[in-house]
C-alpha atoms as a PDB file:
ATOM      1  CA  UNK A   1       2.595 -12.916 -32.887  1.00  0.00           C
ATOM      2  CA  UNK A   2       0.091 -15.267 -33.967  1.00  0.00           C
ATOM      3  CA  UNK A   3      -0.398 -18.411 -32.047  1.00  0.00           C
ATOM      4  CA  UNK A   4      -1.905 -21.935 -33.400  1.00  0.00           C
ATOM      5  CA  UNK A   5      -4.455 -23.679 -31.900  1.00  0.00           C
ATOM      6  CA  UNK A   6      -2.528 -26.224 -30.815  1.00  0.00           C
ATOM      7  CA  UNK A   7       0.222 -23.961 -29.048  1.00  0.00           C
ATOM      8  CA  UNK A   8      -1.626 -21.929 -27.137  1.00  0.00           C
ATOM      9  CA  UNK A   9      -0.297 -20.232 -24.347  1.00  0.00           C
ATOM     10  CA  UNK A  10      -1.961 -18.888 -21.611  1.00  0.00           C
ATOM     11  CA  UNK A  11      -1.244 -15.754 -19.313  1.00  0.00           C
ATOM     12  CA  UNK A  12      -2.293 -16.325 -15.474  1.00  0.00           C
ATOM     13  CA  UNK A  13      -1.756 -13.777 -13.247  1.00  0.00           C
ATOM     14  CA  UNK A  14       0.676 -14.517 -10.510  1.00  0.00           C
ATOM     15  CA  UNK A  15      -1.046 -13.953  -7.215  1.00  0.00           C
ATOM     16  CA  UNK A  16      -3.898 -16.078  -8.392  1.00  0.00           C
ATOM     17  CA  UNK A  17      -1.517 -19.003  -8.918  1.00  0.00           C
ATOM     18  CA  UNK A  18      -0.301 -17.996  -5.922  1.00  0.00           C
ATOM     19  CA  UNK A  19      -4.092 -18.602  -3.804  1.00  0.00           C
ATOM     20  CA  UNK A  20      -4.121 -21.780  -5.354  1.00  0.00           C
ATOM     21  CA  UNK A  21      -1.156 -23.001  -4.631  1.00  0.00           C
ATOM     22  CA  UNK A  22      -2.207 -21.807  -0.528  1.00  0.00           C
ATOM     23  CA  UNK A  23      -5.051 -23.600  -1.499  1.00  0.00           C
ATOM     24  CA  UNK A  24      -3.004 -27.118  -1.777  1.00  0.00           C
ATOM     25  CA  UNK A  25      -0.825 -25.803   0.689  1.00  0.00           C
ATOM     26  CA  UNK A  26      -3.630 -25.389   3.333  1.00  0.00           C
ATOM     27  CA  UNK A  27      -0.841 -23.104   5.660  1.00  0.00           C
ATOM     28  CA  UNK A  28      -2.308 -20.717   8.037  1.00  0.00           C
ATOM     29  CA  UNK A  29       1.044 -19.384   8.672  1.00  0.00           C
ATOM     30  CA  UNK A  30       1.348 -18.736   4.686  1.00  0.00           C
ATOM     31  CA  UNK A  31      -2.111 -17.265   4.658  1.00  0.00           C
ATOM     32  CA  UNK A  32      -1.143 -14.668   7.317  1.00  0.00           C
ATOM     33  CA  UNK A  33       2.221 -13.802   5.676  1.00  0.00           C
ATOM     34  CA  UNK A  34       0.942 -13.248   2.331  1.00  0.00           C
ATOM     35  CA  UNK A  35      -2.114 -11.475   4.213  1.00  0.00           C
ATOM     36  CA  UNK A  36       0.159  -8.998   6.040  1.00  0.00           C
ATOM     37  CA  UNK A  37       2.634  -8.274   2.893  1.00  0.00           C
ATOM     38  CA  UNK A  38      -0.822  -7.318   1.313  1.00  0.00           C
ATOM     39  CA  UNK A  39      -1.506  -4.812   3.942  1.00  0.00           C
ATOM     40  CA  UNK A  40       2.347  -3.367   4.076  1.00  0.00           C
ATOM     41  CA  UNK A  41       1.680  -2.591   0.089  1.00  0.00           C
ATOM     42  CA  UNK A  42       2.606   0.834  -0.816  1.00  0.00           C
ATOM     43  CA  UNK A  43       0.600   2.341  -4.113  1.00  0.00           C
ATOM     44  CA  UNK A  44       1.567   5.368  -5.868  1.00  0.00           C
ATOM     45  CA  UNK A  45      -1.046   7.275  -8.623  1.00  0.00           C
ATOM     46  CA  UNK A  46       0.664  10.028 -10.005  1.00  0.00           C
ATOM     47  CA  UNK A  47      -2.413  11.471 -11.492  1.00  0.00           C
ATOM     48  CA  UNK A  48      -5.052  10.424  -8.457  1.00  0.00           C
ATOM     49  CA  UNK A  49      -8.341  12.481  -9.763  1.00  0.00           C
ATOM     50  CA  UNK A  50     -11.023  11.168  -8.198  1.00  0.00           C
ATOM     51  CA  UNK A  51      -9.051   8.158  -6.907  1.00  0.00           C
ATOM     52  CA  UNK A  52     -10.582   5.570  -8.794  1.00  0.00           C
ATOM     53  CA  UNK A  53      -7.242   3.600  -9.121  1.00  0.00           C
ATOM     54  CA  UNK A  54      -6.597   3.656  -5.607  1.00  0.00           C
ATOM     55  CA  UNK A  55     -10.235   2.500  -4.712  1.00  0.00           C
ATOM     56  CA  UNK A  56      -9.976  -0.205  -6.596  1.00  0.00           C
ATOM     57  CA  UNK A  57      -6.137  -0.989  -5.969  1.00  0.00           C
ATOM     58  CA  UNK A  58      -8.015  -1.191  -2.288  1.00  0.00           C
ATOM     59  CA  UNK A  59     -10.928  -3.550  -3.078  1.00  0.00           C
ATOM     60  CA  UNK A  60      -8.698  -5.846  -4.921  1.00  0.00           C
ATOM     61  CA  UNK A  61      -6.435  -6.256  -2.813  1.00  0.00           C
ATOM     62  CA  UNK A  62      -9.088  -6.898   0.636  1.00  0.00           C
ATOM     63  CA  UNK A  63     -10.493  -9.494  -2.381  1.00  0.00           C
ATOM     64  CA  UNK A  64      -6.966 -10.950  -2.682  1.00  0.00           C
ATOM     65  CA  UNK A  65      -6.591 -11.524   0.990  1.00  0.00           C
ATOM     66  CA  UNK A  66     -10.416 -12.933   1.557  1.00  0.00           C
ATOM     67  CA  UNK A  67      -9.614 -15.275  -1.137  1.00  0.00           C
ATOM     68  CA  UNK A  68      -6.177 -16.582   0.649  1.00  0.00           C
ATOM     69  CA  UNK A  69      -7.858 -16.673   4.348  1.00  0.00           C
ATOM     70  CA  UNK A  70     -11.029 -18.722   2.666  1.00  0.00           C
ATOM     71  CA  UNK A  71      -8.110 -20.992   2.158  1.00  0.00           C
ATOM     72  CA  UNK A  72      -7.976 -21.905   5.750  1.00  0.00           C
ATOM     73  CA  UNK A  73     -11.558 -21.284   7.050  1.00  0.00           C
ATOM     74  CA  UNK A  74     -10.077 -17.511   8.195  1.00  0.00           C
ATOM     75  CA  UNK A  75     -12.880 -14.646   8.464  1.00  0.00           C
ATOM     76  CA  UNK A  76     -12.102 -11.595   6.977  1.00  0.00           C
ATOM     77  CA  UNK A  77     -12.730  -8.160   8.820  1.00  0.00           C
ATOM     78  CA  UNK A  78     -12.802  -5.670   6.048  1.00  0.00           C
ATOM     79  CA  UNK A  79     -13.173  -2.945   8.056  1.00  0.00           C
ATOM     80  CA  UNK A  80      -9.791  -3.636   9.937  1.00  0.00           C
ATOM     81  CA  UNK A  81      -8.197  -4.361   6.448  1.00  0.00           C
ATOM     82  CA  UNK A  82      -9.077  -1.022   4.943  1.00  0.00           C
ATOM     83  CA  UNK A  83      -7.703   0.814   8.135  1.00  0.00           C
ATOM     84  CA  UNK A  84      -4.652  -0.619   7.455  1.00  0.00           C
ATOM     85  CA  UNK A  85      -4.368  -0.279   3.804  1.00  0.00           C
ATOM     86  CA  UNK A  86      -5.149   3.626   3.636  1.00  0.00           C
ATOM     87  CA  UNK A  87      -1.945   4.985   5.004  1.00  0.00           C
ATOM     88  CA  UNK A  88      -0.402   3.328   2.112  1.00  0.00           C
ATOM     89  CA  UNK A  89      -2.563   4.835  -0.624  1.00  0.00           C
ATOM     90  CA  UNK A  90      -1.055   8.325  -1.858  1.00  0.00           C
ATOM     91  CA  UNK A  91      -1.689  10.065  -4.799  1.00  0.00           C
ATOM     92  CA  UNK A  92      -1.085  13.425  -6.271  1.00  0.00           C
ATOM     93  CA  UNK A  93      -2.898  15.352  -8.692  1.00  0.00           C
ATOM     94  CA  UNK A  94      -2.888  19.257 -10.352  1.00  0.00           C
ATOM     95  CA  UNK A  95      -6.417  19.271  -9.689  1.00  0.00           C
ATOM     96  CA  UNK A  96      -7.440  20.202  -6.150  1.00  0.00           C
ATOM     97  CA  UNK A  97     -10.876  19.909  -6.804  1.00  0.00           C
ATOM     98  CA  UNK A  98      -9.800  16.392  -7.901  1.00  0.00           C
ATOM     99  CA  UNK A  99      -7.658  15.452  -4.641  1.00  0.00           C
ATOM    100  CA  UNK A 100     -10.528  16.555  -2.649  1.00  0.00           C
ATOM    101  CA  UNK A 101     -13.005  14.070  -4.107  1.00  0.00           C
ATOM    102  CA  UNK A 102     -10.235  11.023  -4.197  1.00  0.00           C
ATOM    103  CA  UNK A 103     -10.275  12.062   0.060  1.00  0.00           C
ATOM    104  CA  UNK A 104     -13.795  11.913  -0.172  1.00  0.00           C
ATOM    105  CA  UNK A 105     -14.088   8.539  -1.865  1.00  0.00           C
ATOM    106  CA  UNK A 106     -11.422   6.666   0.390  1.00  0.00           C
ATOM    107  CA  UNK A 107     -12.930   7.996   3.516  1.00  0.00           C
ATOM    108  CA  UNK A 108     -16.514   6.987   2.158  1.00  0.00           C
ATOM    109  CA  UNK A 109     -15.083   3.631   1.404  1.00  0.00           C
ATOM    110  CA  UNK A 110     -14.229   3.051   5.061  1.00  0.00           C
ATOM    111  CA  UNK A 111     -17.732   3.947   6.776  1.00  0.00           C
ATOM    112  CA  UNK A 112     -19.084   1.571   4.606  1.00  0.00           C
ATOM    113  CA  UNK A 113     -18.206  -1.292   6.506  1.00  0.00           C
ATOM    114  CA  UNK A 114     -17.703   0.714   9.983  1.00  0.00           C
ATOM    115  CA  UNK A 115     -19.769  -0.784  12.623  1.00  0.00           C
ATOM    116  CA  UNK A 116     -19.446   2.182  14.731  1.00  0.00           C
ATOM    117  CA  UNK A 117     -19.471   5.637  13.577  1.00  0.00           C
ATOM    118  CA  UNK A 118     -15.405   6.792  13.708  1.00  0.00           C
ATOM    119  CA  UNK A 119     -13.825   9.903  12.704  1.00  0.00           C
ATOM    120  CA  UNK A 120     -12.389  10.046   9.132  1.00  0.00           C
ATOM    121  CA  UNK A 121      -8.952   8.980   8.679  1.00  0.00           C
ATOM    122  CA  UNK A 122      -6.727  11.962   7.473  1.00  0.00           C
ATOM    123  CA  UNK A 123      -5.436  11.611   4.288  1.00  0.00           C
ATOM    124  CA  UNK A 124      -3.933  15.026   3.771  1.00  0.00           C
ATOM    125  CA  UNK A 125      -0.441  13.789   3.513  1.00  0.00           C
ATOM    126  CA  UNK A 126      -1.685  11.100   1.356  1.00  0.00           C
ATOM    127  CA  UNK A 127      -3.343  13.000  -1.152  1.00  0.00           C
ATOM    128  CA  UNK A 128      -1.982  15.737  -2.849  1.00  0.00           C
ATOM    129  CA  UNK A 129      -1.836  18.838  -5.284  1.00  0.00           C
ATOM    130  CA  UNK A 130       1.137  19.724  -6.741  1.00  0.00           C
ATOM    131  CA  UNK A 131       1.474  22.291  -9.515  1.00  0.00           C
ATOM    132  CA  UNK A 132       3.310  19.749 -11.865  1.00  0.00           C
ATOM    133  CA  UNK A 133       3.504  15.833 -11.927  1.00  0.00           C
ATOM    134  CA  UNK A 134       6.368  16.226 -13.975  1.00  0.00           C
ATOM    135  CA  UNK A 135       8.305  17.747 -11.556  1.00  0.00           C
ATOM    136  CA  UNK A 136       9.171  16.453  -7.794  1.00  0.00           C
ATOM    137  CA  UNK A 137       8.470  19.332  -5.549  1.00  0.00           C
ATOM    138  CA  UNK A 138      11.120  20.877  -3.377  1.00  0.00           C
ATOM    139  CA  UNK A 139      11.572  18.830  -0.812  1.00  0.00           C
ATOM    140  CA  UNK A 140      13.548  21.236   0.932  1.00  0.00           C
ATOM    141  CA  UNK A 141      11.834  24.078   1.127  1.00  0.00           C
ATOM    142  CA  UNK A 142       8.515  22.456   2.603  1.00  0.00           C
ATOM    143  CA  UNK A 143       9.555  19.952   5.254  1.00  0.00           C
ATOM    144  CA  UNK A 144      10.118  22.038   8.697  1.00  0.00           C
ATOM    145  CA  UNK A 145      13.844  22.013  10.027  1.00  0.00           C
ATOM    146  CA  UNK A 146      12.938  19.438  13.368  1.00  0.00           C
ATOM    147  CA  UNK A 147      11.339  16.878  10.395  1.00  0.00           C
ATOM    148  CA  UNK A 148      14.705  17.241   7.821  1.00  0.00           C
ATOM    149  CA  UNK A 149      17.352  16.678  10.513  1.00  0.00           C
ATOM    150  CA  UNK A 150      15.403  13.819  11.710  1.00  0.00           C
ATOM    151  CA  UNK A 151      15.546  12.632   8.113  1.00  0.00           C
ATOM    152  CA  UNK A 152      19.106  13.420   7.794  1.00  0.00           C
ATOM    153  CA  UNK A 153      20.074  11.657  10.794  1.00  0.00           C
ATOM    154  CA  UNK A 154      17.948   8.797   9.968  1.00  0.00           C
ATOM    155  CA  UNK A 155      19.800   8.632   6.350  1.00  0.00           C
ATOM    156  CA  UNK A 156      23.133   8.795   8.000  1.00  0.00           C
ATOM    157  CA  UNK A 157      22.120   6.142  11.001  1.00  0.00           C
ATOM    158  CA  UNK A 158      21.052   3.605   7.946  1.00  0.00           C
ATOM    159  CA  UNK A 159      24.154   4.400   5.721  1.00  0.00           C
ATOM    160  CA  UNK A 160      26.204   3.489   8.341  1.00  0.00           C
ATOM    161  CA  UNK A 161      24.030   0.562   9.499  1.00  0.00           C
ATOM    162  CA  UNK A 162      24.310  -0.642   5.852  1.00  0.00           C
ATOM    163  CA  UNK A 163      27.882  -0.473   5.890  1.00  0.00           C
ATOM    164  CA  UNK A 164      28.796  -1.710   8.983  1.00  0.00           C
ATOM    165  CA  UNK A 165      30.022  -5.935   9.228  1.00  0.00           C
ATOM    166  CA  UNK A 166      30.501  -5.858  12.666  1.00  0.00           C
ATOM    167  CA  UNK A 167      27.683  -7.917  14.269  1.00  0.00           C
ATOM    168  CA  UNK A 168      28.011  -6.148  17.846  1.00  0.00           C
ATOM    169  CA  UNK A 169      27.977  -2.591  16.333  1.00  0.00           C
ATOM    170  CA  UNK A 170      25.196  -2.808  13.648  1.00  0.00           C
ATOM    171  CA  UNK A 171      23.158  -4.209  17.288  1.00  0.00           C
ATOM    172  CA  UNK A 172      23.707  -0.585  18.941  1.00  0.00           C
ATOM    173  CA  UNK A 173      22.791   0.937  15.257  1.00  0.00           C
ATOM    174  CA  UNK A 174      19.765  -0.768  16.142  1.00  0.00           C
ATOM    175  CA  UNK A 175      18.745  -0.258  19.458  1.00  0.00           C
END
């Protein structure tokens, strides 16, 4: 598609309109929304290796929320951010050798900007090898029987939850 100089049209990325429009907006209570939705993210690499999509997927999104709280005069605590934002990083890769050093690199990430020497997070269930990324693995076979009626009980509880209109019943779904 060729465009003139006189009809240009310009791509801007969403969540940067987004900080400016905080910006205008000067709303502490937006700032801290958009902050936590940041940390709730949930990112998937299907092919981790050395987990150089994750680390940055990290780093720009602790940028993302330092931008938004500079909004408001907030101070950013990186540290806490990145505690929060590693549970959601997974990854998988044929590579072992590969997963290990993606562990590695998230876990160095984090003592970076520890204050106070902590144990490394465990990011085994996060991170890792599977034979094929082509294939899902069988879910069936690996989960111990406690963990998959827990998760079939849990899928039944939320099917019914989701079709249940009765205000008073979904409340004991609930509770």
């Amino acid at each position: 598609m060729k465009i003139s100089p006189r009809n240009k049209t310009h791509f801007q990325e969403g969540l940067r309109l987004y900080i400016e429009k905080l910006r205008e907006m000067k709303s502490e209570k937006e700032v801290r929304d958009f902050r936590e939705k940041l940390l709730r993210a949930v990112i998937l690499d299907p092919a981790v290796g050395s987990g150089g999509f994750l680390l940055v997927a990290m780093q720009e999104i602790i940028h993302l929320i330092q931008e938004a709280e500079s909004t408001v005069g907030l101070k950013s605590d990186t540290e806490e951010y990145k505690k929060k934002i590693l549970p959601n990083l997974y990854g998988f890769d044929v590579e072992g050798e590969a997963i290990e050093i993606a562990r590695l690199r998230l876990s160095l990430s984090l003592i970076i900007d520890q204050k106070e020497p902590e144990p490394l997070p465990n990011l085994d269930i996060n991170l890792v090898q599977i034979p094929d990324s082509l294939c899902l693995p069988d879910s069936q076979t690996t989960l111990d029987t406690t963990i998959e009626d827990l998760r079939i009980g849990f899928h039944d509880l939320k099917e019914k939850y989701l079709n249940e209109h009765d205000a008073r019943v979904k409340n004991k779904l609930t509770s």
